[in-house]
C-alpha atoms as a PDB file:
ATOM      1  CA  UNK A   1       0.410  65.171 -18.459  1.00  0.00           C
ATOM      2  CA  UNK A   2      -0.813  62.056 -17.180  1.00  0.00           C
ATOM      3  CA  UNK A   3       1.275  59.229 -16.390  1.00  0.00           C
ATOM      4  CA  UNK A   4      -0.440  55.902 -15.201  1.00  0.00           C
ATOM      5  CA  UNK A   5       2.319  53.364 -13.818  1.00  0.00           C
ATOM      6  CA  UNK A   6       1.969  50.170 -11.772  1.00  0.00           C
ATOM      7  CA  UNK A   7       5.209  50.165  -9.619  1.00  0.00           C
ATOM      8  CA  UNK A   8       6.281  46.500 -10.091  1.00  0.00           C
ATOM      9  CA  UNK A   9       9.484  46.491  -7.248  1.00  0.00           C
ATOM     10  CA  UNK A  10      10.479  49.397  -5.570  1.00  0.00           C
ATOM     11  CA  UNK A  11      13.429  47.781  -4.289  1.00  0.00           C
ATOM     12  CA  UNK A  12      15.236  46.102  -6.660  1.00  0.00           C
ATOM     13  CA  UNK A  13      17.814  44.602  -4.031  1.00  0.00           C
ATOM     14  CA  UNK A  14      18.907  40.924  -4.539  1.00  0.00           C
ATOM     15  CA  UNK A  15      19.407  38.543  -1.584  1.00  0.00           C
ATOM     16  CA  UNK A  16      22.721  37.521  -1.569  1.00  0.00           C
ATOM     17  CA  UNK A  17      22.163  33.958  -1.809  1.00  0.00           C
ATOM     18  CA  UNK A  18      22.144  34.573  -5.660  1.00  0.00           C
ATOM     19  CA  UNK A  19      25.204  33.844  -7.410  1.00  0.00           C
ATOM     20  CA  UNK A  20      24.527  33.992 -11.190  1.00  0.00           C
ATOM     21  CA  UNK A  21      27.216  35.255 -13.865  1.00  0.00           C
ATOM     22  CA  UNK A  22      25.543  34.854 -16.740  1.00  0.00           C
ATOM     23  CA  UNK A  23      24.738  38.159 -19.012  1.00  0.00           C
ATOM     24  CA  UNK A  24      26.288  40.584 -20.834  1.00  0.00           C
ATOM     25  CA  UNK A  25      29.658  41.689 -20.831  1.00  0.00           C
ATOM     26  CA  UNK A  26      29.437  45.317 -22.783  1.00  0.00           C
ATOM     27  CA  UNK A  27      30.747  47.382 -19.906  1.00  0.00           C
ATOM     28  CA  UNK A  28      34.044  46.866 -21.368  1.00  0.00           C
ATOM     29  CA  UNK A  29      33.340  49.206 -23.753  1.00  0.00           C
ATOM     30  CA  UNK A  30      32.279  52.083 -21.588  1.00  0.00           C
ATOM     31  CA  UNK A  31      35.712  53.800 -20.766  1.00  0.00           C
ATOM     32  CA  UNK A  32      36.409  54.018 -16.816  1.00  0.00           C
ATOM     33  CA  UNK A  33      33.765  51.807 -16.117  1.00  0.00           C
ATOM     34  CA  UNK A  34      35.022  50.022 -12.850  1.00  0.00           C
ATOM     35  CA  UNK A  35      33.757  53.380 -11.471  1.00  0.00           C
ATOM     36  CA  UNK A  36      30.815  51.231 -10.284  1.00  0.00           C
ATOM     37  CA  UNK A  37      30.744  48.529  -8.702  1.00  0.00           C
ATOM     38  CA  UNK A  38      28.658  45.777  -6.601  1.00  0.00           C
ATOM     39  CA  UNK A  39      27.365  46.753  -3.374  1.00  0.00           C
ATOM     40  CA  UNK A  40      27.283  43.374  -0.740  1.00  0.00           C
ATOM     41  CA  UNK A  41      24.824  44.788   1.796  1.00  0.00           C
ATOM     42  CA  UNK A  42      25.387  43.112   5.247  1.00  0.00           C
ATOM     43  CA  UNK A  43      26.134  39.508   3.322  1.00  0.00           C
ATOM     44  CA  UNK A  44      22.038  39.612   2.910  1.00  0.00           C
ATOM     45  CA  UNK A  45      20.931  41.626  -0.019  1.00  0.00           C
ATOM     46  CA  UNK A  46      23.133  43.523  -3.300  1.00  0.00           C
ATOM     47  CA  UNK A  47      22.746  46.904  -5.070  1.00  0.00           C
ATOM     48  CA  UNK A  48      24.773  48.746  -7.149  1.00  0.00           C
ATOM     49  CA  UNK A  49      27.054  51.901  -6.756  1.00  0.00           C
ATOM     50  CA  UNK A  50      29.269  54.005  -8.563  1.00  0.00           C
ATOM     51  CA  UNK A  51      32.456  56.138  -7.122  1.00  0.00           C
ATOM     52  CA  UNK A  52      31.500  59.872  -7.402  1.00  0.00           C
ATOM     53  CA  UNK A  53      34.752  60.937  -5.368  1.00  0.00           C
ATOM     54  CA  UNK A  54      37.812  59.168  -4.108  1.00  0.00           C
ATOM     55  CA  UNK A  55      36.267  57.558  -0.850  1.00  0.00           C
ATOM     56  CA  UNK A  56      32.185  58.244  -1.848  1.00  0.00           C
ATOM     57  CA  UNK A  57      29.771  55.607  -3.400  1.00  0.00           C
ATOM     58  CA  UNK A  58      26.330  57.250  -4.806  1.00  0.00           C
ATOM     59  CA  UNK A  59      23.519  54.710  -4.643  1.00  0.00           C
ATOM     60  CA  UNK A  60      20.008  54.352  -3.697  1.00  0.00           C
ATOM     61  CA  UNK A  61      18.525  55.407  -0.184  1.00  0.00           C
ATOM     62  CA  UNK A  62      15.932  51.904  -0.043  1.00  0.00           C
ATOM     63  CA  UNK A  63      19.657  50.063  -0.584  1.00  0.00           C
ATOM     64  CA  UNK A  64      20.635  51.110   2.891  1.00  0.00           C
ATOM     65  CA  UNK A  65      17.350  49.815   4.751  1.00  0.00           C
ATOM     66  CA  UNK A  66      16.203  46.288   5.843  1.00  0.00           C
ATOM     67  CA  UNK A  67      13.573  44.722   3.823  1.00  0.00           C
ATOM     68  CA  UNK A  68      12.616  42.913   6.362  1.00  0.00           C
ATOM     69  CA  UNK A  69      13.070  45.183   9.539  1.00  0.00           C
ATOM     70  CA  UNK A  70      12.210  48.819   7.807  1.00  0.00           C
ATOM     71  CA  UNK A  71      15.480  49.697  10.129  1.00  0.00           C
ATOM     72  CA  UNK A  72      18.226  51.340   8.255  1.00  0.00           C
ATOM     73  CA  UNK A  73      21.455  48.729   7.997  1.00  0.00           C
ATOM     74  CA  UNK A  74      24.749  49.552  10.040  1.00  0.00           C
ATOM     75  CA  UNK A  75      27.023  50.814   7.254  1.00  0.00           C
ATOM     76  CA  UNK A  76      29.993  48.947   8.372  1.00  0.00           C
ATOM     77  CA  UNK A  77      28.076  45.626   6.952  1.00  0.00           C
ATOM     78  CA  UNK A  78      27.915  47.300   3.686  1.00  0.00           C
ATOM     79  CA  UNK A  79      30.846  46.457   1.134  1.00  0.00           C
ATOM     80  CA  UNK A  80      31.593  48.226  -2.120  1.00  0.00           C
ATOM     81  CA  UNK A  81      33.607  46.404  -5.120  1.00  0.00           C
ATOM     82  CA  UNK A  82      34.731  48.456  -7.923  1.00  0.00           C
ATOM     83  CA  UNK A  83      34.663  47.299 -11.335  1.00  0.00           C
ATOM     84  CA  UNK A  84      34.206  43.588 -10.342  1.00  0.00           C
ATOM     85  CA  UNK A  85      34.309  41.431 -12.912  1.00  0.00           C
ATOM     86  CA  UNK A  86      34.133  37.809 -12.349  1.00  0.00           C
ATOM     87  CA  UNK A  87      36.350  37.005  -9.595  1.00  0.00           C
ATOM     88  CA  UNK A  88      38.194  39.752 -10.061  1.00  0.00           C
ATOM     89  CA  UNK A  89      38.150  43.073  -8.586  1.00  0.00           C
ATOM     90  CA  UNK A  90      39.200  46.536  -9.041  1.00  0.00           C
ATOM     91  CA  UNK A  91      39.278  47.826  -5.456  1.00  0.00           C
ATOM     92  CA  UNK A  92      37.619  46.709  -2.890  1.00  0.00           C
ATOM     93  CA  UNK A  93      36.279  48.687   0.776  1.00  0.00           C
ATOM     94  CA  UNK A  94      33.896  48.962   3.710  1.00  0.00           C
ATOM     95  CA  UNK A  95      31.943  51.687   4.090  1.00  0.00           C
ATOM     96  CA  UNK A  96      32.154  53.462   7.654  1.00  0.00           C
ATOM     97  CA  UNK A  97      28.941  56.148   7.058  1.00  0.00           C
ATOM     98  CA  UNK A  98      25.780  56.136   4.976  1.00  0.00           C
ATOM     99  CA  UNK A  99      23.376  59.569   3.954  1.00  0.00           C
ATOM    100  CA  UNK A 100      20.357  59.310   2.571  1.00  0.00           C
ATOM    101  CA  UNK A 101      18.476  62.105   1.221  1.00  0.00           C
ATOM    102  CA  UNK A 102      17.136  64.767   3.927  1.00  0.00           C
ATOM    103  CA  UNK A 103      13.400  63.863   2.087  1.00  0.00           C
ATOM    104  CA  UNK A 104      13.559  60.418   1.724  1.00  0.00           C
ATOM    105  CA  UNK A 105      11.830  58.065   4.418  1.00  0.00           C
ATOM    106  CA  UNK A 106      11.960  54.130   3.929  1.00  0.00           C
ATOM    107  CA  UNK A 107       8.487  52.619   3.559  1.00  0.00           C
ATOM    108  CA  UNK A 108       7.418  48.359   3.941  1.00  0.00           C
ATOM    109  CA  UNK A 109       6.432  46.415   1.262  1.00  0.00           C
ATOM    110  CA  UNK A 110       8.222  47.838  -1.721  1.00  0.00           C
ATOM    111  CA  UNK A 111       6.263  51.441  -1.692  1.00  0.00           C
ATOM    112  CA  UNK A 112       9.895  53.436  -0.997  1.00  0.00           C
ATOM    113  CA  UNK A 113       9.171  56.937  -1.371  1.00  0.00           C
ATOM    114  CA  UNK A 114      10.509  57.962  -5.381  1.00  0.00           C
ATOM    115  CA  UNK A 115      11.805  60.955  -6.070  1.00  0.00           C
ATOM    116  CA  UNK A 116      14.485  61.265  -3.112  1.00  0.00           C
ATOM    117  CA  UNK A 117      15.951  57.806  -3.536  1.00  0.00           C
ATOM    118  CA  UNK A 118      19.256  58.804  -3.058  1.00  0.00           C
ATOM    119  CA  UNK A 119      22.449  57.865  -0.802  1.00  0.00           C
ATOM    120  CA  UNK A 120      25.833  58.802  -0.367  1.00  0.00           C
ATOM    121  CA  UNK A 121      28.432  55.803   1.564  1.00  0.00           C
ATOM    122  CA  UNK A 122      31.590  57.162   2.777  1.00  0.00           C
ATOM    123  CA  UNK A 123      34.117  54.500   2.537  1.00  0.00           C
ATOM    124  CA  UNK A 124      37.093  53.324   4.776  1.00  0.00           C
ATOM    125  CA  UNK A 125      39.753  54.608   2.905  1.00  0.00           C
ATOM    126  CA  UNK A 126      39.610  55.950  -0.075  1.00  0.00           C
ATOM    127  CA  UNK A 127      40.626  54.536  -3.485  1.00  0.00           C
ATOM    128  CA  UNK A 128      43.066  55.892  -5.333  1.00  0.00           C
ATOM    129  CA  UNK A 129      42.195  57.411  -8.860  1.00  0.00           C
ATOM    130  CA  UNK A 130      45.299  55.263 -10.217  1.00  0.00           C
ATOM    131  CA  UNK A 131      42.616  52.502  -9.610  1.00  0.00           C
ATOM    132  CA  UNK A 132      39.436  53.847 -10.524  1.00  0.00           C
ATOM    133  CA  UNK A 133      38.291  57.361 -11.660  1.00  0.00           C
ATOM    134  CA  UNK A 134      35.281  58.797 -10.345  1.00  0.00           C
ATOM    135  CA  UNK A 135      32.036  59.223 -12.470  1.00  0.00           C
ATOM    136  CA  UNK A 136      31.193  63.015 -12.553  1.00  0.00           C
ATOM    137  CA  UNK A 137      27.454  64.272 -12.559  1.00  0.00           C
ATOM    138  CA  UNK A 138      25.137  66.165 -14.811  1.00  0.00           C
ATOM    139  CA  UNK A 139      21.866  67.753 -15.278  1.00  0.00           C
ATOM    140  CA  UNK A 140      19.159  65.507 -16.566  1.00  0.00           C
ATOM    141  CA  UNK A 141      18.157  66.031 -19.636  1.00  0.00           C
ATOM    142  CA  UNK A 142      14.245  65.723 -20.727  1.00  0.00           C
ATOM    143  CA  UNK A 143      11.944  63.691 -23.128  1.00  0.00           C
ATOM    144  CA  UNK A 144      13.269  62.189 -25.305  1.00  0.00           C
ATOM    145  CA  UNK A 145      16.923  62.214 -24.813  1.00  0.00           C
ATOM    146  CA  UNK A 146      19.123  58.553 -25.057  1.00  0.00           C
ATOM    147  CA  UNK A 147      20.898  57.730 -21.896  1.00  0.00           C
ATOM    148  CA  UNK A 148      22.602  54.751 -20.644  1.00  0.00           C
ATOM    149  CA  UNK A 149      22.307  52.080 -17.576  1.00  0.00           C
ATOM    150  CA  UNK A 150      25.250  50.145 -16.145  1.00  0.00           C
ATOM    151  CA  UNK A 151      24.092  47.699 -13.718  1.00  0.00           C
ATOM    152  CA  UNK A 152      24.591  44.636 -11.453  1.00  0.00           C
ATOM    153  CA  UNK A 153      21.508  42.345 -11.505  1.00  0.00           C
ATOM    154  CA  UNK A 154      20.677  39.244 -10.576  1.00  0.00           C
ATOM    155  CA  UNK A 155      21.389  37.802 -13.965  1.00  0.00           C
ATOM    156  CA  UNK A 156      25.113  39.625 -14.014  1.00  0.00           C
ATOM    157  CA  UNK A 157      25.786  39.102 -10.323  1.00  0.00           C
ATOM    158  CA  UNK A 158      29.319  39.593 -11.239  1.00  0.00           C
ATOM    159  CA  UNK A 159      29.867  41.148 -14.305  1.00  0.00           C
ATOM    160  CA  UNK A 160      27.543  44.764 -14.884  1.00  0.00           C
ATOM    161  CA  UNK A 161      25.666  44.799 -17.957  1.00  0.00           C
ATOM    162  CA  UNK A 162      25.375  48.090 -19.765  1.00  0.00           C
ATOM    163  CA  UNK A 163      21.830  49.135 -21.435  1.00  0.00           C
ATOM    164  CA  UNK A 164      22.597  51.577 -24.233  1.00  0.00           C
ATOM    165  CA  UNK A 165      19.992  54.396 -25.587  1.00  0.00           C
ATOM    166  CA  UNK A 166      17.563  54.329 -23.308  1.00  0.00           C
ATOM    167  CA  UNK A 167      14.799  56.857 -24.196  1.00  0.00           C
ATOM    168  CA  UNK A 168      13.648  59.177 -21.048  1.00  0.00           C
ATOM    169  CA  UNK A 169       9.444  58.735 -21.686  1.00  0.00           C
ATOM    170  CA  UNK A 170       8.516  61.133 -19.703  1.00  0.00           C
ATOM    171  CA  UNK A 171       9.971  63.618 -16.441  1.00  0.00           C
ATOM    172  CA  UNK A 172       8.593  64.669 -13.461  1.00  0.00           C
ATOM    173  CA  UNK A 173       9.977  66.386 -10.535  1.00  0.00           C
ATOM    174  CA  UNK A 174      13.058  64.751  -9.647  1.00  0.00           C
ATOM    175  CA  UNK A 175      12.117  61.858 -11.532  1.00  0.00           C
ATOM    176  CA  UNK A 176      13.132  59.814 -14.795  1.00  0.00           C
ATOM    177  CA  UNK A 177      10.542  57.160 -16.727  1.00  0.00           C
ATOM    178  CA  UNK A 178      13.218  55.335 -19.074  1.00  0.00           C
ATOM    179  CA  UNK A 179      12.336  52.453 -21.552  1.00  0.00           C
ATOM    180  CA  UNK A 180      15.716  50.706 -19.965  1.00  0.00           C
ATOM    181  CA  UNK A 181      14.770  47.662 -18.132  1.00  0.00           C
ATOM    182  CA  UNK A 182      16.172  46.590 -15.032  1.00  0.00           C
ATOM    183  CA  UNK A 183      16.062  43.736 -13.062  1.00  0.00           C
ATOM    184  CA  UNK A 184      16.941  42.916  -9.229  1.00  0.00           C
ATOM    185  CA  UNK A 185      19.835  44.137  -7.975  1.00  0.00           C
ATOM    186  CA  UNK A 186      20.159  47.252 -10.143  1.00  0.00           C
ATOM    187  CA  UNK A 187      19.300  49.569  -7.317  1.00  0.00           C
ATOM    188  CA  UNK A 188      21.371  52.426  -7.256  1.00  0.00           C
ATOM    189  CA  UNK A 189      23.027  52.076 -10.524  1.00  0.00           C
ATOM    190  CA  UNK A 190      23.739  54.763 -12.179  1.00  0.00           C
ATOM    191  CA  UNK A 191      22.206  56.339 -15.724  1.00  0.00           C
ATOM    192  CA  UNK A 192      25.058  57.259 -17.467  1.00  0.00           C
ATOM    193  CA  UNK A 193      25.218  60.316 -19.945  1.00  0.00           C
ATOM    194  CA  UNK A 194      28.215  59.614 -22.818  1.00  0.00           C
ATOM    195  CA  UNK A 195      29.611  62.484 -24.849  1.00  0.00           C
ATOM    196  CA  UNK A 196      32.434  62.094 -27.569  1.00  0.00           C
ATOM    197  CA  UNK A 197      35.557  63.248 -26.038  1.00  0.00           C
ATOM    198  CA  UNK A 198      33.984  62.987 -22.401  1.00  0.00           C
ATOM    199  CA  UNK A 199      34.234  60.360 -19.462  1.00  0.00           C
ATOM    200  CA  UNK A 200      30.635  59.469 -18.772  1.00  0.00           C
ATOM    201  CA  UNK A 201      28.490  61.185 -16.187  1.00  0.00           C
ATOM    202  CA  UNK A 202      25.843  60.782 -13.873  1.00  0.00           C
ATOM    203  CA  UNK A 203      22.442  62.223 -14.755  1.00  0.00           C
ATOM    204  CA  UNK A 204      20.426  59.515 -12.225  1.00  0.00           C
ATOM    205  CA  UNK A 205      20.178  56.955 -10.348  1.00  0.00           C
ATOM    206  CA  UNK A 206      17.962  53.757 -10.995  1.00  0.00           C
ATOM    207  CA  UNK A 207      15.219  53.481  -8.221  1.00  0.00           C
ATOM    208  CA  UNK A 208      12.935  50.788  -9.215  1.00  0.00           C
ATOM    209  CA  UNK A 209      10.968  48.801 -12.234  1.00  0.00           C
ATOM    210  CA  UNK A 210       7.425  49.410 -13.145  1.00  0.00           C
ATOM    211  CA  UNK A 211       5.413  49.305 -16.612  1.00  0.00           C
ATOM    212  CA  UNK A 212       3.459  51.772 -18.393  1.00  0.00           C
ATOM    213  CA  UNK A 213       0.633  49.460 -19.738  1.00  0.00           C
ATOM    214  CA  UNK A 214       2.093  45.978 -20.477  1.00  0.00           C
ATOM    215  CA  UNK A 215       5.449  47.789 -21.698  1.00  0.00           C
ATOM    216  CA  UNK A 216       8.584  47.783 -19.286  1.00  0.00           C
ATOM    217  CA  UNK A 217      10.019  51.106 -17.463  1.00  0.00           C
ATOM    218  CA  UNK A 218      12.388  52.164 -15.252  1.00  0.00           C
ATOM    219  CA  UNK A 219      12.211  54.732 -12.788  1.00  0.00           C
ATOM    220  CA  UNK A 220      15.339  57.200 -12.039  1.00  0.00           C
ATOM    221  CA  UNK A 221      15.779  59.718  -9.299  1.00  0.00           C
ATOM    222  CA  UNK A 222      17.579  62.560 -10.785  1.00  0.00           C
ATOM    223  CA  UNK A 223      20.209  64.666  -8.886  1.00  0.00           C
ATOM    224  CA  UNK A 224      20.536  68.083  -7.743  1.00  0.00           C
ATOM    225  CA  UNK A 225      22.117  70.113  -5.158  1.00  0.00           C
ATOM    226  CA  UNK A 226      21.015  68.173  -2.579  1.00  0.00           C
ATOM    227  CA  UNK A 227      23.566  65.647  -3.738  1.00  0.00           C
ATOM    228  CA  UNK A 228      26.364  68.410  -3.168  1.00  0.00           C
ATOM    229  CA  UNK A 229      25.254  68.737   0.905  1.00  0.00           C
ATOM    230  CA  UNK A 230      24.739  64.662   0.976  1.00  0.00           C
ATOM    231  CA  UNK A 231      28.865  64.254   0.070  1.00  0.00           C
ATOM    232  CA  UNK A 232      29.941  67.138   2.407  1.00  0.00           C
ATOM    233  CA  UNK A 233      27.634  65.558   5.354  1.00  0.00           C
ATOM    234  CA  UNK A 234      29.013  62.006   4.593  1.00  0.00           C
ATOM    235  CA  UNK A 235      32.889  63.357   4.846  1.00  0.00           C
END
């Protein structure tokens, strides 16, 4: 099948500048959700991540580069806050390592490469799971089935808005086309899968914002075993 889409911002980081709070404050109402947090990259740009393991922050791979340089940031600039909420925050650390996706390469003016937008941050020290649990991950599933967003953006700077049933339009190879819509700053956040009885887990990971027409998409990198290789090489 066909899919035409105009690729509106690849990456969807935020220059740090941007301070807004207003939005909406459903993440409350996802359990465990300080699992993800705001990403301050090098006090010039935000994304988002989420804690996969005790001292390892999924995100995406464009988060990591320069805009303006093409030149992958030092990963000691890069700060990860967990489960911020206002002025308050869960746990806070540096990260001391970044790996990005063995297929992904960084390209200028917002064409990233889609498909391997993945990262994996190694922080500092890790944080304990009396603080935050970790998000698990999942299989995607396909067309048609509801998943979730939780996101920093630049209109929820500091407090992460969750986007519930988003409807996966269509899959490709390692890629989701979701009727959520994101905005900048959502980068890396992660597309949540909720069960009954379940902690949520982590099917994708947002990569950028296009449209389908004149309607509003997002596009999703979904995981696989590279993801597995990516933690082990970032430990």
């Amino acid at each position: 099948m066909r899919l035409m889409l105009a690729i509106l911002a690849a990456c969807l980081s935020l220059g740090m500048s941007v301070t807004a709070e207003a939005g909406d404050h459903r993440a409350n109402s996802l359990p465990g959700w300080e699992a993800v947090g705001r990403l301050n990259i090098a006090g010039k740009y935000m994304c988002t991540g989420t804690l996969i393991a005790p001292n390892l922050v999924l995100t995406a791979a464009h988060c990591v580069y320069d805009a303006r340089t093409g030149r992958q940031v030092n990963p000691t600039g890069i700060r990860f806050e967990a489960g911020l909420d206002g002025r308050r925050v869960k746990a806070s650390r540096m990260a001391t390592k970044a790996v990005v996706h063995p297929s992904y390469e960084y390209r200028a003016a917002g064409k990233n490469q889609l498909g391997h937008d993945l990262a994996v941050l190694r922080l500092a020290s890790p944080i304990s799971q009396a603080e935050v649990r970790p998000f698990g991950t999942a299989p995607a599933g396909g067309k048609g089935t509801n998943l979730n967003v939780l996101s920093y953006s630049y209109h929820n700077a500091t407090r992460p808005s969750l986007e519930q049933g988003c409807q996966v339009i269509s899959q490709r190879t390692r890629l989701l086309v979701m009727s959520c819509q994101v905005d900048f700053g959502a980068s890396g956040a992660p597309v949540l899968e909720l069960r009954p009885g379940q902690s949520p887990r982590i099917v994708s990971v947002i990569s950028s914002k296009a449209a389908m027409g004149r309607r509003p998409v997002s596009i999703s990198t979904t995981l696989d075993n590279t993801l597995q290789a990516m933690m082990r090489a970032a430990i």
